[in-house]
Protein backbone atom coordinates (compact mmCIF):
# COMPACT_ATOMS: atom_id res chain seq x y z
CA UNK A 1 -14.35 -68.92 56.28
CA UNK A 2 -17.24 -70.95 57.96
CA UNK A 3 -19.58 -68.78 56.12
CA UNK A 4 -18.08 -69.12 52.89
CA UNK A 5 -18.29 -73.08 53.03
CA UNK A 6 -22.02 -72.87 54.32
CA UNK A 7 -22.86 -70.59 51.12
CA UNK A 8 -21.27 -73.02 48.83
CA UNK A 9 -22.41 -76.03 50.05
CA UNK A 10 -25.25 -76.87 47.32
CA UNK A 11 -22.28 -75.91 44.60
CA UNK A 12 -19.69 -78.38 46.54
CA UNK A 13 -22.05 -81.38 46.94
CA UNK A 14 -23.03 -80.87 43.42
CA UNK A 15 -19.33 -80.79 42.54
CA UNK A 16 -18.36 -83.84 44.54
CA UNK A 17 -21.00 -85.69 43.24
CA UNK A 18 -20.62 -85.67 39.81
CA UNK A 19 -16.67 -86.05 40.68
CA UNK A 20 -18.07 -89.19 42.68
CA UNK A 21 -20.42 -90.25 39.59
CA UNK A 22 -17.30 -90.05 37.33
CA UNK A 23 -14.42 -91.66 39.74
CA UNK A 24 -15.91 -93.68 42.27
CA UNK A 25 -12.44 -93.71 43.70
CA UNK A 26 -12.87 -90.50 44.92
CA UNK A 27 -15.74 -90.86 46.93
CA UNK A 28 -14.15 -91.15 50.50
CA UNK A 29 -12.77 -87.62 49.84
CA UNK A 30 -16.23 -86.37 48.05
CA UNK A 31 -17.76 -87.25 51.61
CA UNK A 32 -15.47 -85.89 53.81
CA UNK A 33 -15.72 -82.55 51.92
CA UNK A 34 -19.79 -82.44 51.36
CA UNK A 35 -19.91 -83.89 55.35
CA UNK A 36 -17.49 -80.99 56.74
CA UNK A 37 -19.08 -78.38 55.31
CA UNK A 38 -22.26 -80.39 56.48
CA UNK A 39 -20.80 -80.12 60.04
CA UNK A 40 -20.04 -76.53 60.17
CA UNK A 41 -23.86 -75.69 59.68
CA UNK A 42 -25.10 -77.24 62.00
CA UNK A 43 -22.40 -75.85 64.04
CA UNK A 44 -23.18 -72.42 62.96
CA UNK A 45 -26.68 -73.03 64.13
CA UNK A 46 -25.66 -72.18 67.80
CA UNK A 47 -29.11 -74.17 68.82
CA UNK A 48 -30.37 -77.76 69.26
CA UNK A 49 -31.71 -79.49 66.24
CA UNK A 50 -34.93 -80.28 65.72
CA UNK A 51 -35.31 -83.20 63.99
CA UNK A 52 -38.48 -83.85 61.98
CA UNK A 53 -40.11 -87.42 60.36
CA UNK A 54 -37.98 -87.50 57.98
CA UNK A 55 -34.30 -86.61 59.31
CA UNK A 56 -34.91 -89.86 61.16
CA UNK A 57 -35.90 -91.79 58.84
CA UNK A 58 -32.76 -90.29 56.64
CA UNK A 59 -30.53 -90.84 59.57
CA UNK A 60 -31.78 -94.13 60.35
CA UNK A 61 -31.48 -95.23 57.02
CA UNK A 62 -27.71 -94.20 56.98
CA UNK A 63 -27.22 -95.96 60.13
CA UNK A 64 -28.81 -99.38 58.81
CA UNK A 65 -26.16 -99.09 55.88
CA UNK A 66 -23.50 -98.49 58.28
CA UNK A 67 -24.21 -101.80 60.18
CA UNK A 68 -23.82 -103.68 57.14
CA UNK A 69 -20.27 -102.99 57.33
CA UNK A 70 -20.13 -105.38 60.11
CA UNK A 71 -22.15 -108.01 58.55
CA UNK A 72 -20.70 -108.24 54.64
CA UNK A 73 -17.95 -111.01 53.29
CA UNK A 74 -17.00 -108.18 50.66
CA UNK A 75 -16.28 -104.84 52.98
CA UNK A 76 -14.37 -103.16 49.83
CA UNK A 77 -17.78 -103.41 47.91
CA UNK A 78 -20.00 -102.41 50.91
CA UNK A 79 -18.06 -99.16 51.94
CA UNK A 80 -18.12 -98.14 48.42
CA UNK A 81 -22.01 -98.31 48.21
CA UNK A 82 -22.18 -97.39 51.72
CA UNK A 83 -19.99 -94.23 50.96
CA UNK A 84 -22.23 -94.19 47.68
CA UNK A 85 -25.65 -93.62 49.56
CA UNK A 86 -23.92 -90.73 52.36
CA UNK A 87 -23.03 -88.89 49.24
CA UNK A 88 -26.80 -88.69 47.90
CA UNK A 89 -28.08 -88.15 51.50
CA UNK A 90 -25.56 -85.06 51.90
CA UNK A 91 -26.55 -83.53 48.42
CA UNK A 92 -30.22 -84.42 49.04
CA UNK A 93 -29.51 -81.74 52.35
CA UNK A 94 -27.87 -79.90 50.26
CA UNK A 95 -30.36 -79.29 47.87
CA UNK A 96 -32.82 -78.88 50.87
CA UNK A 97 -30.72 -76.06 52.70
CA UNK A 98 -29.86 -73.87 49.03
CA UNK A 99 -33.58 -73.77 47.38
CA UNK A 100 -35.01 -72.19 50.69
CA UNK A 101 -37.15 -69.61 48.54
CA UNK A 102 -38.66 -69.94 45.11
CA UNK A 103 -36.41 -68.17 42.71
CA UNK A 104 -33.79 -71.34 44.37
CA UNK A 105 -36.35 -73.40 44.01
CA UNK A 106 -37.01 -73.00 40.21
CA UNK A 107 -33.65 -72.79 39.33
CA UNK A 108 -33.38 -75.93 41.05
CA UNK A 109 -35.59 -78.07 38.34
CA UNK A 110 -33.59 -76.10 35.70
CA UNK A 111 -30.18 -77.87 36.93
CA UNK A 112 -31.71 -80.81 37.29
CA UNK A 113 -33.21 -80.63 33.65
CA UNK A 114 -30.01 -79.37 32.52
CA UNK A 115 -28.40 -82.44 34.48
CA UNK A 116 -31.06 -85.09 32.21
CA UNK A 117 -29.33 -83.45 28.78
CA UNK A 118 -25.78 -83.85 29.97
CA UNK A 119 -26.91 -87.54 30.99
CA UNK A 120 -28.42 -87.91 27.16
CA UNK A 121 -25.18 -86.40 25.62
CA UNK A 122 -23.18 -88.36 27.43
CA UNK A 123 -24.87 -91.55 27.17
CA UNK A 124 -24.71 -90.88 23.23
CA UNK A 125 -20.74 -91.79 23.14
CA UNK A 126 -19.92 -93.70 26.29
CA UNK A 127 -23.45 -96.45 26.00
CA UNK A 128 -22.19 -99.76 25.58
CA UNK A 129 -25.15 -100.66 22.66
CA UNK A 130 -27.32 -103.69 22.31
CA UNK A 131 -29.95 -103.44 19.39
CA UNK A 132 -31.36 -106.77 19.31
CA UNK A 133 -34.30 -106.34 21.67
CA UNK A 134 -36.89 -104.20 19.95
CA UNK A 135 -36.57 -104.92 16.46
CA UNK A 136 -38.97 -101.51 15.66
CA UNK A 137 -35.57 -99.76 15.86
CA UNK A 138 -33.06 -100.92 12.90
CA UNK A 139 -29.45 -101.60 14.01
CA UNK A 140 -28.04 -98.90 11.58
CA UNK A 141 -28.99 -96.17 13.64
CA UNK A 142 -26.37 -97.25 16.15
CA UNK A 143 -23.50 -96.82 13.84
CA UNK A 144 -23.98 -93.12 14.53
CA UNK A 145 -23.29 -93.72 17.88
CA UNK A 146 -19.52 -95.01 19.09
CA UNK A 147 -18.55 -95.60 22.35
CA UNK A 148 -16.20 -93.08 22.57
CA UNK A 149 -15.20 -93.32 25.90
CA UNK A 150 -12.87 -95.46 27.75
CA UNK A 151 -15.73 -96.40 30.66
CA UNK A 152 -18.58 -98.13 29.13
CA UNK A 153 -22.04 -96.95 30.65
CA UNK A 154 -24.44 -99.50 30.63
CA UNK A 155 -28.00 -98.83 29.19
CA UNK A 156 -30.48 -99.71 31.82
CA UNK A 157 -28.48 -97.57 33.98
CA UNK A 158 -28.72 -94.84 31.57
CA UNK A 159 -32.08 -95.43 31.29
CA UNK A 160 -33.30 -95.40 34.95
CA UNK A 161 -31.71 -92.20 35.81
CA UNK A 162 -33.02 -90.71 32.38
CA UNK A 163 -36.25 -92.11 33.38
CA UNK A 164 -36.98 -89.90 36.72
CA UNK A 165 -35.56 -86.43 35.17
CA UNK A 166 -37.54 -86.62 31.95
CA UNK A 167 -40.88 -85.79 33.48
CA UNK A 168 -39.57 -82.54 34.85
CA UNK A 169 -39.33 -81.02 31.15
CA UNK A 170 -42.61 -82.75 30.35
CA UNK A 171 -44.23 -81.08 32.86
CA UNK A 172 -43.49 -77.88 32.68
CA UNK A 173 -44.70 -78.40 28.54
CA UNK A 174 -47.56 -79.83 29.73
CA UNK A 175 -48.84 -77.19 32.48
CA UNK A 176 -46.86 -74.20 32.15
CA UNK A 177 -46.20 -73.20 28.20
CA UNK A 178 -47.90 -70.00 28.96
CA UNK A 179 -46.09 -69.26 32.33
CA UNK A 180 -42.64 -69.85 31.13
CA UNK A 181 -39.73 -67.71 28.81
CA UNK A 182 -39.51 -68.68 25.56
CA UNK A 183 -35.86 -69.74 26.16
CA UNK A 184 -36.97 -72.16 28.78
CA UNK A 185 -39.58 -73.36 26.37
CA UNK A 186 -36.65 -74.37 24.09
CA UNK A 187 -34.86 -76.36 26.83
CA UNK A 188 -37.85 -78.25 28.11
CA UNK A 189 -38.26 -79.04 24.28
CA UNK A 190 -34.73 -79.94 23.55
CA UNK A 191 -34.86 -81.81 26.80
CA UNK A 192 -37.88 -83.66 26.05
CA UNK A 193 -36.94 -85.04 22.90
CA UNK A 194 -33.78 -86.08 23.22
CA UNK A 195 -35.15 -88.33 26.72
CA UNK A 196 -37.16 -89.70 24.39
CA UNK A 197 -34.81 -90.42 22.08
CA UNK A 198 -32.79 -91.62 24.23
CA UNK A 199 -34.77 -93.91 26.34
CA UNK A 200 -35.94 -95.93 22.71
CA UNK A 201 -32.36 -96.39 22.04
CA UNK A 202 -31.90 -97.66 25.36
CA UNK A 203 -34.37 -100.45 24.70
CA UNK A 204 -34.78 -100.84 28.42
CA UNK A 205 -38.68 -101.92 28.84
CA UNK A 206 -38.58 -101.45 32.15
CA UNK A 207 -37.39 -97.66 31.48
CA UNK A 208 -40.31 -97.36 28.70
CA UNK A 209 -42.90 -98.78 31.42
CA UNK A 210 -42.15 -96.44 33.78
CA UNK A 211 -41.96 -93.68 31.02
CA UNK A 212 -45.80 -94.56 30.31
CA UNK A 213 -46.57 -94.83 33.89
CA UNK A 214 -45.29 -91.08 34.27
CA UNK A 215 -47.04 -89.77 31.28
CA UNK A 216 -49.96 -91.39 32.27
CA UNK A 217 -49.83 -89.73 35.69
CA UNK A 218 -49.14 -85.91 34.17
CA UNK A 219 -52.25 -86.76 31.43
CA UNK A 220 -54.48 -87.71 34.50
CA UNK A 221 -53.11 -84.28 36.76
CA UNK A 222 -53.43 -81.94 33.54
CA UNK A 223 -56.62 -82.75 31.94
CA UNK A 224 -60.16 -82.97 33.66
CA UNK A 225 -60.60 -86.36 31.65
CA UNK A 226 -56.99 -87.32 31.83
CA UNK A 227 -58.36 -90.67 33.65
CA UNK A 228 -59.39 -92.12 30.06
CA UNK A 229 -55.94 -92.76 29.65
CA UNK A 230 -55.96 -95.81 31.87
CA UNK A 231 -58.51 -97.65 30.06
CA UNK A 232 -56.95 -96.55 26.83
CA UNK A 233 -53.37 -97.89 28.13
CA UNK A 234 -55.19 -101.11 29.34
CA UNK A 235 -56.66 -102.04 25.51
CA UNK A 236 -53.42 -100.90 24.24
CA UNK A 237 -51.65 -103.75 26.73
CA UNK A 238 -55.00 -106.13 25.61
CA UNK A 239 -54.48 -105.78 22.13
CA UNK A 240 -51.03 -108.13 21.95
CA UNK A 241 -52.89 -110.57 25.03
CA UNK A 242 -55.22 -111.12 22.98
CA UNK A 243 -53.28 -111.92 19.93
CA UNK A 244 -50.36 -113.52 20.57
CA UNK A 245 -51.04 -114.48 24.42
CA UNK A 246 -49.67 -113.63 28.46
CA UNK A 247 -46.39 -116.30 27.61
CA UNK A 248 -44.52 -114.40 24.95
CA UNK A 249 -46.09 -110.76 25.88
CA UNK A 250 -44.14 -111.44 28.86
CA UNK A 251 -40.93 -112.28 27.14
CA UNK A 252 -41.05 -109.54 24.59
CA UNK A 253 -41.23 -107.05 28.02
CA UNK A 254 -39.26 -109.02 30.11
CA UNK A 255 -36.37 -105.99 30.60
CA UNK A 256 -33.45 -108.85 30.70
CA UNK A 257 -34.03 -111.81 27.70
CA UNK A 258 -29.90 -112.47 28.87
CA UNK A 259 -31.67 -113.71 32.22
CA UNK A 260 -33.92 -116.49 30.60
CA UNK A 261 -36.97 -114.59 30.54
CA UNK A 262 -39.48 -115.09 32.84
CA UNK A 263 -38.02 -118.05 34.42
CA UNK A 264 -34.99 -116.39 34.97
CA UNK A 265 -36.79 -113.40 36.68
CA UNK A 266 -38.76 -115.63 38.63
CA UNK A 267 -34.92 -117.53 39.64
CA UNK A 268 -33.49 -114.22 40.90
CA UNK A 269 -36.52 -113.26 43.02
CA UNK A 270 -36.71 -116.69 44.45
CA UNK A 271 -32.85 -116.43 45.33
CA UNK A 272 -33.55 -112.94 46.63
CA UNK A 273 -36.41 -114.41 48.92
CA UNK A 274 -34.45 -117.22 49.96
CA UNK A 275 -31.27 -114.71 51.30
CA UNK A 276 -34.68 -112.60 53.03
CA UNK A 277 -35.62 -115.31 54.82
CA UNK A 278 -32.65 -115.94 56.05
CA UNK A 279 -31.09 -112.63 56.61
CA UNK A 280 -34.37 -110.63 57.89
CA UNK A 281 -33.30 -108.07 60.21
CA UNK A 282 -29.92 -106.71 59.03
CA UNK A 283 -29.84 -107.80 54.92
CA UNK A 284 -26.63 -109.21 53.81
CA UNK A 285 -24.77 -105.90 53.25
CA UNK A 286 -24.99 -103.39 50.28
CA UNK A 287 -23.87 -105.13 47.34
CA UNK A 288 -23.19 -108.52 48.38
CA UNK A 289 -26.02 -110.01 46.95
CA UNK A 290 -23.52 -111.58 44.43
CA UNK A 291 -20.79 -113.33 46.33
CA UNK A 292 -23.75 -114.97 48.61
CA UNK A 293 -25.86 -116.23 46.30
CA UNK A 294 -22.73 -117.74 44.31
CA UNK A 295 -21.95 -119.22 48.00
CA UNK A 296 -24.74 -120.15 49.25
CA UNK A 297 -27.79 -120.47 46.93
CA UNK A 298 -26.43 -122.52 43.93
CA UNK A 299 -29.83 -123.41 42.32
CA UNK A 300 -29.10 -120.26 40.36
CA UNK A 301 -26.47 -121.86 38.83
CA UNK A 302 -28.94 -123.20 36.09
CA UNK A 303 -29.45 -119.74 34.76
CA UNK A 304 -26.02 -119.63 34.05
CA UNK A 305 -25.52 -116.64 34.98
CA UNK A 306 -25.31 -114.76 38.82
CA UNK A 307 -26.32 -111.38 38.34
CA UNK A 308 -25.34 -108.01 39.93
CA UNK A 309 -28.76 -107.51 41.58
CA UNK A 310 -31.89 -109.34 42.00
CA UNK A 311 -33.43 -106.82 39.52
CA UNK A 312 -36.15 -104.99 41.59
CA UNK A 313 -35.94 -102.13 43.35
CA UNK A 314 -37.39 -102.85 46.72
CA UNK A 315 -36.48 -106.89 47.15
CA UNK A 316 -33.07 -105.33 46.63
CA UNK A 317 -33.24 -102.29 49.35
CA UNK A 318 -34.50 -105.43 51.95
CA UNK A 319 -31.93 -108.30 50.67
CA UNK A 320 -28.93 -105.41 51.20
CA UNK A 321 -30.35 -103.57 54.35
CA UNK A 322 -33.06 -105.92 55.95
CA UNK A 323 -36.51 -105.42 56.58
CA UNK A 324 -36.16 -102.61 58.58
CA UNK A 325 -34.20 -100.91 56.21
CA UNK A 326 -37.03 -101.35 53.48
CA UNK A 327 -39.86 -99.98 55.49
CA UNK A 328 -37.26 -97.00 56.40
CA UNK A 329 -36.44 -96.60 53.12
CA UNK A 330 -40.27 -96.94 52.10
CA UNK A 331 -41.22 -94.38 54.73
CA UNK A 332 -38.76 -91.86 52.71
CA UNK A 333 -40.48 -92.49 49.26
CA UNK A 334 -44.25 -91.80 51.21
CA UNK A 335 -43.10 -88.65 52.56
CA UNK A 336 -41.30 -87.75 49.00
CA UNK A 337 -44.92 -88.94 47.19
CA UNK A 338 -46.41 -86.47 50.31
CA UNK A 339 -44.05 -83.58 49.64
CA UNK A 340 -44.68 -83.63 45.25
CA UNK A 341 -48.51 -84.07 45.98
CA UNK A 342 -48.56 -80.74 48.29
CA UNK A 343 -46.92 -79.11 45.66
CA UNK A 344 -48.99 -80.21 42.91
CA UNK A 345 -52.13 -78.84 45.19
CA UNK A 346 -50.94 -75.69 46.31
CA UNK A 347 -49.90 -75.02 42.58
CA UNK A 348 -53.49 -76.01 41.66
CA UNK A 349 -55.11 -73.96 44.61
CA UNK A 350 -52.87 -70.24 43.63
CA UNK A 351 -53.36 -71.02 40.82
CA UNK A 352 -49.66 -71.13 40.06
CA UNK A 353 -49.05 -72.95 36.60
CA UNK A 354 -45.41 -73.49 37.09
CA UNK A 355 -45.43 -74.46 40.65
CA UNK A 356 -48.45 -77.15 39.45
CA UNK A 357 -45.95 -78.70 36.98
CA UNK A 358 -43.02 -79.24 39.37
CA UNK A 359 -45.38 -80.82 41.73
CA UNK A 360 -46.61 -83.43 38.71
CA UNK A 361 -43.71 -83.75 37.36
CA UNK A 362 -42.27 -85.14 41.15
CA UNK A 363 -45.39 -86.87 41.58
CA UNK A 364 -44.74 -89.02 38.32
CA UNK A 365 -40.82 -89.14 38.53
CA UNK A 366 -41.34 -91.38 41.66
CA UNK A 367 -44.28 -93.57 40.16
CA UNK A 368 -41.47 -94.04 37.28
CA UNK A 369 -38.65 -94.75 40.18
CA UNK A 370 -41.69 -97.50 41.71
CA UNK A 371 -42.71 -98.71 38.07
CA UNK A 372 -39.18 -99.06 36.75
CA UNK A 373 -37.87 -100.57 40.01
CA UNK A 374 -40.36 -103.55 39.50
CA UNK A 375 -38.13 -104.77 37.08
CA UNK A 376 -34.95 -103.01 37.96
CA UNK A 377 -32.59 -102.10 40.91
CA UNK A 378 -30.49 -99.64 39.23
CA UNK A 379 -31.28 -96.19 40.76
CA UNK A 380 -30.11 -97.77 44.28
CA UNK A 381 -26.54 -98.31 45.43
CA UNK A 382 -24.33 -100.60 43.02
CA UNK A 383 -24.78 -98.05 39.99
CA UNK A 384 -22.50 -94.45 39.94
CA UNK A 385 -25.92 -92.34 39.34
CA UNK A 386 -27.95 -93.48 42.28
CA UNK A 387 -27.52 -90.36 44.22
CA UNK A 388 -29.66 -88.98 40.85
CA UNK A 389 -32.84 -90.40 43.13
CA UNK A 390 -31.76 -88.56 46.37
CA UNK A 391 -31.01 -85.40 44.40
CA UNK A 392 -34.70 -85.32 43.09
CA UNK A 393 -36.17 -86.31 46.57
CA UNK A 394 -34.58 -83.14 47.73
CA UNK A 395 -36.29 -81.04 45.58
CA UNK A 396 -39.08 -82.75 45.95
CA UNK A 397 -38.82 -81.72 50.22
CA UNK A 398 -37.53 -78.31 49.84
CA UNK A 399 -40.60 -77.70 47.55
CA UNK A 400 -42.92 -79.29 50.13
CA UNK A 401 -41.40 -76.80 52.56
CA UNK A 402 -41.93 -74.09 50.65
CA UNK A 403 -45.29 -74.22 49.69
CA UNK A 404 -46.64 -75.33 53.75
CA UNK A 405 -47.87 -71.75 53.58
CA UNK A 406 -49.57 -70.95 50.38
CA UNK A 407 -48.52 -66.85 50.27
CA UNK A 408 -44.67 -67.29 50.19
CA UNK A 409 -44.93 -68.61 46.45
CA UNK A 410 -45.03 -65.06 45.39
CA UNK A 411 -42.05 -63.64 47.66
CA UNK A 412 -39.30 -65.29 48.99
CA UNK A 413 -39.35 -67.26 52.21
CA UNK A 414 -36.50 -68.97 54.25
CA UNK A 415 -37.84 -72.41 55.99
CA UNK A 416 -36.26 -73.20 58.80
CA UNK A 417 -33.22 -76.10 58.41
CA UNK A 418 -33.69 -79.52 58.56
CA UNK A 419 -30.59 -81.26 59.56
């Protein structure tokens, strides 16, 4: 029986995931599952663990979210994004312990391509639309799209999760067309497109920036001369300075005109300061940034509005957690940017085509994750996708693993476990 759990671990905590994703009321149970089975490796070891740089980190980081329990006014709220982050933390091991040789390993990226088309299909009838941001895109072509289900997904949260899958397909288009089937070809293709699609529909600038910042990343790592794209994407951003000026630029990118603009922007980060300052070492709890700032930072009150999040990534990882937590959390994303940047070099080194592309396409998911999360908080906690970011950050590890000696990319080798 224990070995029948431990061999369908990846396949459970994929299961309980999306079950988690799709009824957040079921995530106590989704835990308990993924975290026995979890248990009964490590049991099975029959040998002390050796924890490496980034289990602690990891478990530190899940111990940091723990203690907010202790220090929230809304504990409903707080378990649930507490409960929220253990469920991407036990798929991101998950992931780690099942793609332990390269045949996994690539069938891994499939999934998790696969996993950005269900998100597009999906988001085509459940998106609650708005179509009054970029007028490039007429309103009409929304009619074609009804909210046909009963939960209304938001589309900045579409769009950040969209936004660190898409480069995977690109990728592989991009540095492996002559290394791949012709059926994969079609998916990468079909997956491709409809991100793209998808992610203009969306209207979420702060998706599209961080969609340019990862094609600009996989156009520097393909091409010799792949660099000219910066200067080329810095007179594309001149052009509209120069015309029409840095004021209304900004509010034409601003990724939430319902927030005032840029003064509203600038209100949310000040309030998100403010609750820093005062809250340094153990953050105000995973998702009470609401409820405080209604209680005790009322200058926000002339906005009108108190939103969900302080709408970037990282002042929202220190207001919940602390300082500590952010530089744990930050350590995580380093070793992640580590792990995708090995890959892309042994890939280059073989030369391996394929293995190149899934090291590019990490390497430019996570400048998306950084880019996006300048302007946006919704691949962390409060949102039903977030464990999308720990999913691809276990990928990104067990590839890092698997390429530490350059030979095993043409057999199969089993890395030892990192619990």
């Amino acid at each position: 029986m224990l070995v029948l759990l431990i061999s369908i671990e990846f396949w459970m905590a994929g299961f309980c995931t999306l079950l988690g994703v799709v009824f957040p009321q079921t995530l106590p149970w989704d835990v308990a599952v993924v975290g026995t089975i979890a248990v009964a490796r490590w049991l099975s070891l029959r040998q002390p663990v050796q924890l490496k740089l980034i289990d602690w980190a990891i478990l530190l980081l899940c111990l940091i979210g723990c203690l907010g329990l202790f220090v929230t006014i809304t504990p409903a709220e707080t378990t649930s994004q507490v409960l929220r982050l253990l469920n991407g933390v036990l798929f991101f091991y998950a992931a780690l312990h099942w793609a332990t040789a390269r045949a996994r390993w690539r069938i891994l990226v499939l999934i998790y391509i696969f996993a950005g088309i269900a998100l597009v299909l999906y988001g085509a009838i459940s998106v609650n639309w708005r179509f009054d941001k970029l007028p490039v895109i007429p309103a009409q072509v929304y009619a074609f799209l009804p909210q046909l289900a009963a939960d209304a997904v938001h589309r900045n949260v579409l769009a950040g999760s969209l936004v660190i899958v898409a480069p995977l397909s690109m990728a592989i288009l991009l540095f492996a067309w002559r290394s791949v089937s012709i059926w994969e070809r079609c998916i990468c293709i079909i997956a491709s497109l409809l991100s793209l699609i998808m992610l203009a529909l969306t209207q979420s600038r702060g998706a599209l920036l961080g969609f340019g910042a990862a094609l600009l990343i996989l156009a520097i790592l393909r091409w010799r001369r792949g660099w000219l794209a910066i200067p080329a994407g810095v007179f594309i951003i001149f052009i509209p300075l120069l015309f029409w000026g840095t004021g209304p630029v900004w509010e034409a990118l601003a990724p939430f005109i319902s927030l005032e603009g840029l003064n509203g922007r600038l209100g949310i980060w000040a309030s998100a300061v403010s609750v820093l300052k005062d809250f340094p070492l153990t953050g105000i709890g995973m998702g009470d940034y609401p409820q405080v700032v209604s209680l005790f930072y009322p200058p926000l009150e002339i906005y009108q509005v108190i939103p969900p999040h302080v709408h970037n990534l990282f002042l929202q990882v220190a207001v919940d957690l602390g300082i500590p937590g952010l530089l744990v959390w930050l350590s995580i994303l380093i070793l992640v940017f580590v792990s995708s940047w090995r890959i892309y070099q042994a890939g280059k080194i073989m030369p391996d085509r394929w293995v190149q592309a899934s090291g590019a396409a990490l390497l430019s998911s996570q400048v998306a994750l950084c880019v996006h999360g300048m302007f946006d908080a919704v691949t962390w906690g409060m949102t039903r996708p977030a464990p999308l970011v720990w999913a691809i950050w276990g990928m990104a590890i067990a590839g890092g693993l698997l390429v530490r000696d350059k030979p095993i990319l043409k057999g199969n080798y089993e890395h030892e476990p990192v619990i």
